[in-house]
C-alpha atoms as a PDB file:
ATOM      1  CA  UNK A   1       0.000   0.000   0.000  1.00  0.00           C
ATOM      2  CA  UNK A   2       1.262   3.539  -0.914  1.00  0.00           C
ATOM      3  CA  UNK A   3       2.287   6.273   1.528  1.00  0.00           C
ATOM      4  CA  UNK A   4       0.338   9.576   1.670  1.00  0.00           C
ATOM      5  CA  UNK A   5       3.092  11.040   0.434  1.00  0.00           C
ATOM      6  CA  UNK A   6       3.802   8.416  -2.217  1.00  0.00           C
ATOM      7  CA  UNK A   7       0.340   9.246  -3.291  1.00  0.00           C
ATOM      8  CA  UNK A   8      -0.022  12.993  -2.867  1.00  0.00           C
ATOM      9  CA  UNK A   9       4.028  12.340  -5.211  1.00  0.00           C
ATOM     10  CA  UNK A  10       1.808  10.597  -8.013  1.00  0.00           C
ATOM     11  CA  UNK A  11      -1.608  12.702  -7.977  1.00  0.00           C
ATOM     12  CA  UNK A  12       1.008  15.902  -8.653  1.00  0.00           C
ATOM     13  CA  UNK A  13       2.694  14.258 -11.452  1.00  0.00           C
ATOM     14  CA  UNK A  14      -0.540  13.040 -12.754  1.00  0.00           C
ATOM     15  CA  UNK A  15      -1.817  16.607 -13.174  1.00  0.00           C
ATOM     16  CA  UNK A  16       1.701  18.548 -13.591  1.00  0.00           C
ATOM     17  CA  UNK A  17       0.587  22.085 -15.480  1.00  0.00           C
ATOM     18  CA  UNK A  18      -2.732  22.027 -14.379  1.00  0.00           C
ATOM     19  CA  UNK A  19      -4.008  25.178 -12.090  1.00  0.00           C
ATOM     20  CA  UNK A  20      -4.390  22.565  -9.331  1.00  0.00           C
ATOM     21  CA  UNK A  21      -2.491  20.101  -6.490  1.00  0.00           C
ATOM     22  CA  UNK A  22      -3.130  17.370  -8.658  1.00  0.00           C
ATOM     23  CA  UNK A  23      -5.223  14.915  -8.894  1.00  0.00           C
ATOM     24  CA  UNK A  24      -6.431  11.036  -7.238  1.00  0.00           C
ATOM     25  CA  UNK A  25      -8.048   8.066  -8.205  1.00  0.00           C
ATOM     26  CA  UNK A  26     -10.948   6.938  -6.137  1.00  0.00           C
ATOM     27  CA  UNK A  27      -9.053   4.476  -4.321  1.00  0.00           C
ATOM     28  CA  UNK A  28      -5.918   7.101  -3.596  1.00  0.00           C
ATOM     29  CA  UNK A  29      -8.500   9.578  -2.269  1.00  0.00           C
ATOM     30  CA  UNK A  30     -10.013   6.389   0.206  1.00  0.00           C
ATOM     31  CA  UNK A  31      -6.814   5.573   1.167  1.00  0.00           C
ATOM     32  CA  UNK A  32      -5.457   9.755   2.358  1.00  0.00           C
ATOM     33  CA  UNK A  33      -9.087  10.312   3.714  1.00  0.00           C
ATOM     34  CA  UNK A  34      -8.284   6.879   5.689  1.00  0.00           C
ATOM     35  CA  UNK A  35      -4.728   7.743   6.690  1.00  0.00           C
ATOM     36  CA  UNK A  36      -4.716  11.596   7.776  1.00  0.00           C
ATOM     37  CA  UNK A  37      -7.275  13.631   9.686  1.00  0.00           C
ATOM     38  CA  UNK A  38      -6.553  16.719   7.525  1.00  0.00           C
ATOM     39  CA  UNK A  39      -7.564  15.478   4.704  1.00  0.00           C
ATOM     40  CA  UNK A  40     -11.390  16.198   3.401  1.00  0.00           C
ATOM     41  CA  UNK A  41     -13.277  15.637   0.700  1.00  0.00           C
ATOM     42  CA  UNK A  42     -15.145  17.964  -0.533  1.00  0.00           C
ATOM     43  CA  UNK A  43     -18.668  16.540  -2.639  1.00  0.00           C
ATOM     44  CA  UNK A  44     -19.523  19.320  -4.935  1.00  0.00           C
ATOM     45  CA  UNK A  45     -22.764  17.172  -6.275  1.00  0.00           C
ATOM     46  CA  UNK A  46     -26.209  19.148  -5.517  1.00  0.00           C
ATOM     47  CA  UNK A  47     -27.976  18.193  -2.772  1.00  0.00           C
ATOM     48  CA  UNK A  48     -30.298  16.676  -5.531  1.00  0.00           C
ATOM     49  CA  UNK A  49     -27.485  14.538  -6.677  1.00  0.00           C
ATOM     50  CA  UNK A  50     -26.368  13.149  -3.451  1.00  0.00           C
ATOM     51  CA  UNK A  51     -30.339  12.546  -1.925  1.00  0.00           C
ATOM     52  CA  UNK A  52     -31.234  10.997  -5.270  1.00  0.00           C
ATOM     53  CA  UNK A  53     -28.060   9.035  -6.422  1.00  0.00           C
ATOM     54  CA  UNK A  54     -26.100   8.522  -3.384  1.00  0.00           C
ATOM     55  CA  UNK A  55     -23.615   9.709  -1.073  1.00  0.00           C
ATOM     56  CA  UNK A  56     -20.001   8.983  -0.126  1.00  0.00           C
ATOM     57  CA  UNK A  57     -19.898   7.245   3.127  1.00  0.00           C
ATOM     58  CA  UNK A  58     -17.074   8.767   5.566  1.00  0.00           C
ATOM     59  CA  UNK A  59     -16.914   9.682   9.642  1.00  0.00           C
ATOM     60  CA  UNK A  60     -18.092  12.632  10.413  1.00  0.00           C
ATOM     61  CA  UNK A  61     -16.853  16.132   9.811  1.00  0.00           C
ATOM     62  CA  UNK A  62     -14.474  14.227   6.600  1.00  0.00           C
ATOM     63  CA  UNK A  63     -17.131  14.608   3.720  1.00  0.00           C
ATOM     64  CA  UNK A  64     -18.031  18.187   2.799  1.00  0.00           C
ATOM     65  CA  UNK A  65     -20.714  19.279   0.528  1.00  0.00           C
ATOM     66  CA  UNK A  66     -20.627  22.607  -0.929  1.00  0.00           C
ATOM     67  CA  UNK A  67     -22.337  23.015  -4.239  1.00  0.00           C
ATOM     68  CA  UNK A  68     -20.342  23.804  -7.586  1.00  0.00           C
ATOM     69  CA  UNK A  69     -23.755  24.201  -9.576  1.00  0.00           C
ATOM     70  CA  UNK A  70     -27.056  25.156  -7.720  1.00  0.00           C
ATOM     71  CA  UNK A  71     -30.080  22.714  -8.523  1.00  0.00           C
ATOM     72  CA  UNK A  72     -32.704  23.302  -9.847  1.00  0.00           C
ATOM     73  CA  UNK A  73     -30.959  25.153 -12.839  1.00  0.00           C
ATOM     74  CA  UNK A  74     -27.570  24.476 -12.825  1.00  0.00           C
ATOM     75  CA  UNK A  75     -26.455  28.318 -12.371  1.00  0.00           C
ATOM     76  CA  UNK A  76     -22.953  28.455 -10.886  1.00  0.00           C
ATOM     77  CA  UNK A  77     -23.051  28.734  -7.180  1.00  0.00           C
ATOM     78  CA  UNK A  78     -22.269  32.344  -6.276  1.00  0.00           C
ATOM     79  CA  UNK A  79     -21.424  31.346  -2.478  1.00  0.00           C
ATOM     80  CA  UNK A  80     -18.639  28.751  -3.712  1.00  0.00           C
ATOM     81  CA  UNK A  81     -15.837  30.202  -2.160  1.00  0.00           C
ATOM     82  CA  UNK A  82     -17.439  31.656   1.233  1.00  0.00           C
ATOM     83  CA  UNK A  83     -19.117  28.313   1.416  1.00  0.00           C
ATOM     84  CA  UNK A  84     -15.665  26.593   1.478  1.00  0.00           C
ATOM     85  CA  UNK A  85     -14.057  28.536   4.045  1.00  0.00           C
ATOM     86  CA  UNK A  86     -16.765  28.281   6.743  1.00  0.00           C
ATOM     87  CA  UNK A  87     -16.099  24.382   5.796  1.00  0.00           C
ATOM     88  CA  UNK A  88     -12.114  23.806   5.065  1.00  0.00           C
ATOM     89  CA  UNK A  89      -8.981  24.998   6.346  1.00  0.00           C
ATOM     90  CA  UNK A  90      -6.289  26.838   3.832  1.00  0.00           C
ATOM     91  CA  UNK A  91      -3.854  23.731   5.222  1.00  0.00           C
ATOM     92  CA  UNK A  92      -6.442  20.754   4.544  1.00  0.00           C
ATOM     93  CA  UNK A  93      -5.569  18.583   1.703  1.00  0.00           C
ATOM     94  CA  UNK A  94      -9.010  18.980   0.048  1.00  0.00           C
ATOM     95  CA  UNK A  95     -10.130  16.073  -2.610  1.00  0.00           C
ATOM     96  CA  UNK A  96     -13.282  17.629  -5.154  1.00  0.00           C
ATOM     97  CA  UNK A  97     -15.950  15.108  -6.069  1.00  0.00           C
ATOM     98  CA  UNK A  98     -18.388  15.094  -8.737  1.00  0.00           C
ATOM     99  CA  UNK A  99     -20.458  12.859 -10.342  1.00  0.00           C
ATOM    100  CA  UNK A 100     -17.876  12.477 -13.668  1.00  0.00           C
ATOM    101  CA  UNK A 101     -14.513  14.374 -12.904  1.00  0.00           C
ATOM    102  CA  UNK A 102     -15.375  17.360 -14.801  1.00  0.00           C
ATOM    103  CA  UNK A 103     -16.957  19.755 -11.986  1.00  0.00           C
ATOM    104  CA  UNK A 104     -14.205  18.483  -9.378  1.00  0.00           C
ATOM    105  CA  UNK A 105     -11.916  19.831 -11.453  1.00  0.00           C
ATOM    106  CA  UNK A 106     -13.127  23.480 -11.952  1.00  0.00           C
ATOM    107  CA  UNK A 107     -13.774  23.547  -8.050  1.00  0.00           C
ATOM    108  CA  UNK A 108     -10.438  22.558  -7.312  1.00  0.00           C
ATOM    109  CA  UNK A 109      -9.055  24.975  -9.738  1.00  0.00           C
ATOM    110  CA  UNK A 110     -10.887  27.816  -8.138  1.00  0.00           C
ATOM    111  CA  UNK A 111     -10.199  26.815  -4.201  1.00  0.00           C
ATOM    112  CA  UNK A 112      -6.335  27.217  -5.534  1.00  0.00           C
ATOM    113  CA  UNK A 113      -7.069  30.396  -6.772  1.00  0.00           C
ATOM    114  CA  UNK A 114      -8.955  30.863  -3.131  1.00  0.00           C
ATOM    115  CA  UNK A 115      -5.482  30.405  -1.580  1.00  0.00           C
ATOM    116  CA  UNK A 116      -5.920  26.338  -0.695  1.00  0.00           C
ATOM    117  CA  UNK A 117      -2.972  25.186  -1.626  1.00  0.00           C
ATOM    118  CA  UNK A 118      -3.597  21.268  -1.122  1.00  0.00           C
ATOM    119  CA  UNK A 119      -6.894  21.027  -3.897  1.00  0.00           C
ATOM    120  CA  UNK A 120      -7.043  17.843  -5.450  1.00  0.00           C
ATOM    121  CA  UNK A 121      -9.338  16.234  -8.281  1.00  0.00           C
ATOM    122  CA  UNK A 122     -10.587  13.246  -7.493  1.00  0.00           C
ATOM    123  CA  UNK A 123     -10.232  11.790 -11.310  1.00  0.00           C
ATOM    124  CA  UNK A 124     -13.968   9.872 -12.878  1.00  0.00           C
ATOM    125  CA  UNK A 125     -16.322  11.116 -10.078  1.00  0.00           C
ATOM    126  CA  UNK A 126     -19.025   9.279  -7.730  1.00  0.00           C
ATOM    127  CA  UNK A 127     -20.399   7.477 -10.560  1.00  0.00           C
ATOM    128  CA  UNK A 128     -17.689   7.560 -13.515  1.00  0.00           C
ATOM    129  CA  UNK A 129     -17.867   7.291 -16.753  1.00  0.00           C
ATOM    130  CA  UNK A 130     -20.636   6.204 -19.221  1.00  0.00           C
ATOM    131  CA  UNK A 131     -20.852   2.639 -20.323  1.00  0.00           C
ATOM    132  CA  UNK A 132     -22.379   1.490 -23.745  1.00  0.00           C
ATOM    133  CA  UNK A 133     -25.732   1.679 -22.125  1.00  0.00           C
ATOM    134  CA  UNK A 134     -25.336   5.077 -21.028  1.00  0.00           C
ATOM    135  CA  UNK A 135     -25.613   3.762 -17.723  1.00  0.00           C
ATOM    136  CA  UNK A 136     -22.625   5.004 -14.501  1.00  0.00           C
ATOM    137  CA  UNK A 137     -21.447   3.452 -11.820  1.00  0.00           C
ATOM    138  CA  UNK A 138     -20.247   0.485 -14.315  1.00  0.00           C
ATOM    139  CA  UNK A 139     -17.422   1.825 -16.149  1.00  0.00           C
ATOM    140  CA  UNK A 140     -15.460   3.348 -12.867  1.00  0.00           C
ATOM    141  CA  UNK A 141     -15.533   5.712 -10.246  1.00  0.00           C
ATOM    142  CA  UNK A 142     -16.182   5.830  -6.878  1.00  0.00           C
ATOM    143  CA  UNK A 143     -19.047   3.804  -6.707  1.00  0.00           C
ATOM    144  CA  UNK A 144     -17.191   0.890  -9.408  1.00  0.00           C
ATOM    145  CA  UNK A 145     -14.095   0.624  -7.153  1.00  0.00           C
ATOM    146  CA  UNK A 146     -16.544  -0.656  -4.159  1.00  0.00           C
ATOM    147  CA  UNK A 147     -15.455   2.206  -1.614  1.00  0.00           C
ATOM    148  CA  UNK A 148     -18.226   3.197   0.970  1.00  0.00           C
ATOM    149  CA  UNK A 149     -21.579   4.708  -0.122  1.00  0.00           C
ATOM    150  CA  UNK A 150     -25.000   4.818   0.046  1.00  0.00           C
ATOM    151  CA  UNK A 151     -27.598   5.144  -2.257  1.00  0.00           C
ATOM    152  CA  UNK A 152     -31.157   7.136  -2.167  1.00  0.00           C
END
């Protein structure tokens, strides 16, 4: 099993010249949220998303949720960054979730620009990719590699 550091090593190198930390696998973010009380993720899913598809399952205060996109509508969420920092710490190594990879990564993008130095993608999302059905949670993602959730 890889170190936090070994990990934190390879998610940097994995997104070297992006405006980011870097960025995790599923499993990698399991592992740091596992191994360091300073690291959080951070589930930026609507509320719709998480009461109708499913949540990440983690102890208390280590799963944040603070909105990229407001629901209904989709508008970006003005309150984003304010949102954030009554949530996280500037020191906490902060992993972004989203249902694909795509929202995780503008969040952590911006919470760099916020000053949070330690903002991490978590790479395919809750529910991953589409398969040849059109169907998630099949293909991979957090929900594929088995890790702890729950659904609606």
């Amino acid at each position: 099993m890889k170190t936090t550091e070994q990990i934190l090593e390879a998610a940097r190198a994995r997104a070297k010249g992006q405006p980011y930390a870097g960025a995790v696998t599923p499993e990698e973010a399991f592992t740091l949220l596992q191994a360091a009380p300073h690291v959080k993720l951070v589930d930026v899913r609507t509320h719709a998303e998480r009461d109708w598809v499913g949540r990440v399952v983690l102890p208390e205060g280590r799963q944040l949720a603070v909105e990229w996109a407001t629901y209904p509508g989709g508008q970006p969420n003005p309150h984003f960054g304010a949102q954030l920092e009554q949530v996280a710490g500037k020191d906490d190594i902060l992993l972004f979730l989203c249902r694909s990879g795509v929202r995780s990564r503008h969040s952590a993008r911006v919470a760099t620009k916020l000053g949070y130095e330690n903002a991490f993608d978590i790479l395919e999302g809750f529910e991953g990719d589409k398969d040849a059905d059109g169907h998630r949670k099949s293909v991979n993602g957090w929900c594929k590699a088995g890790l702890p959730w729950i659904g609606a």
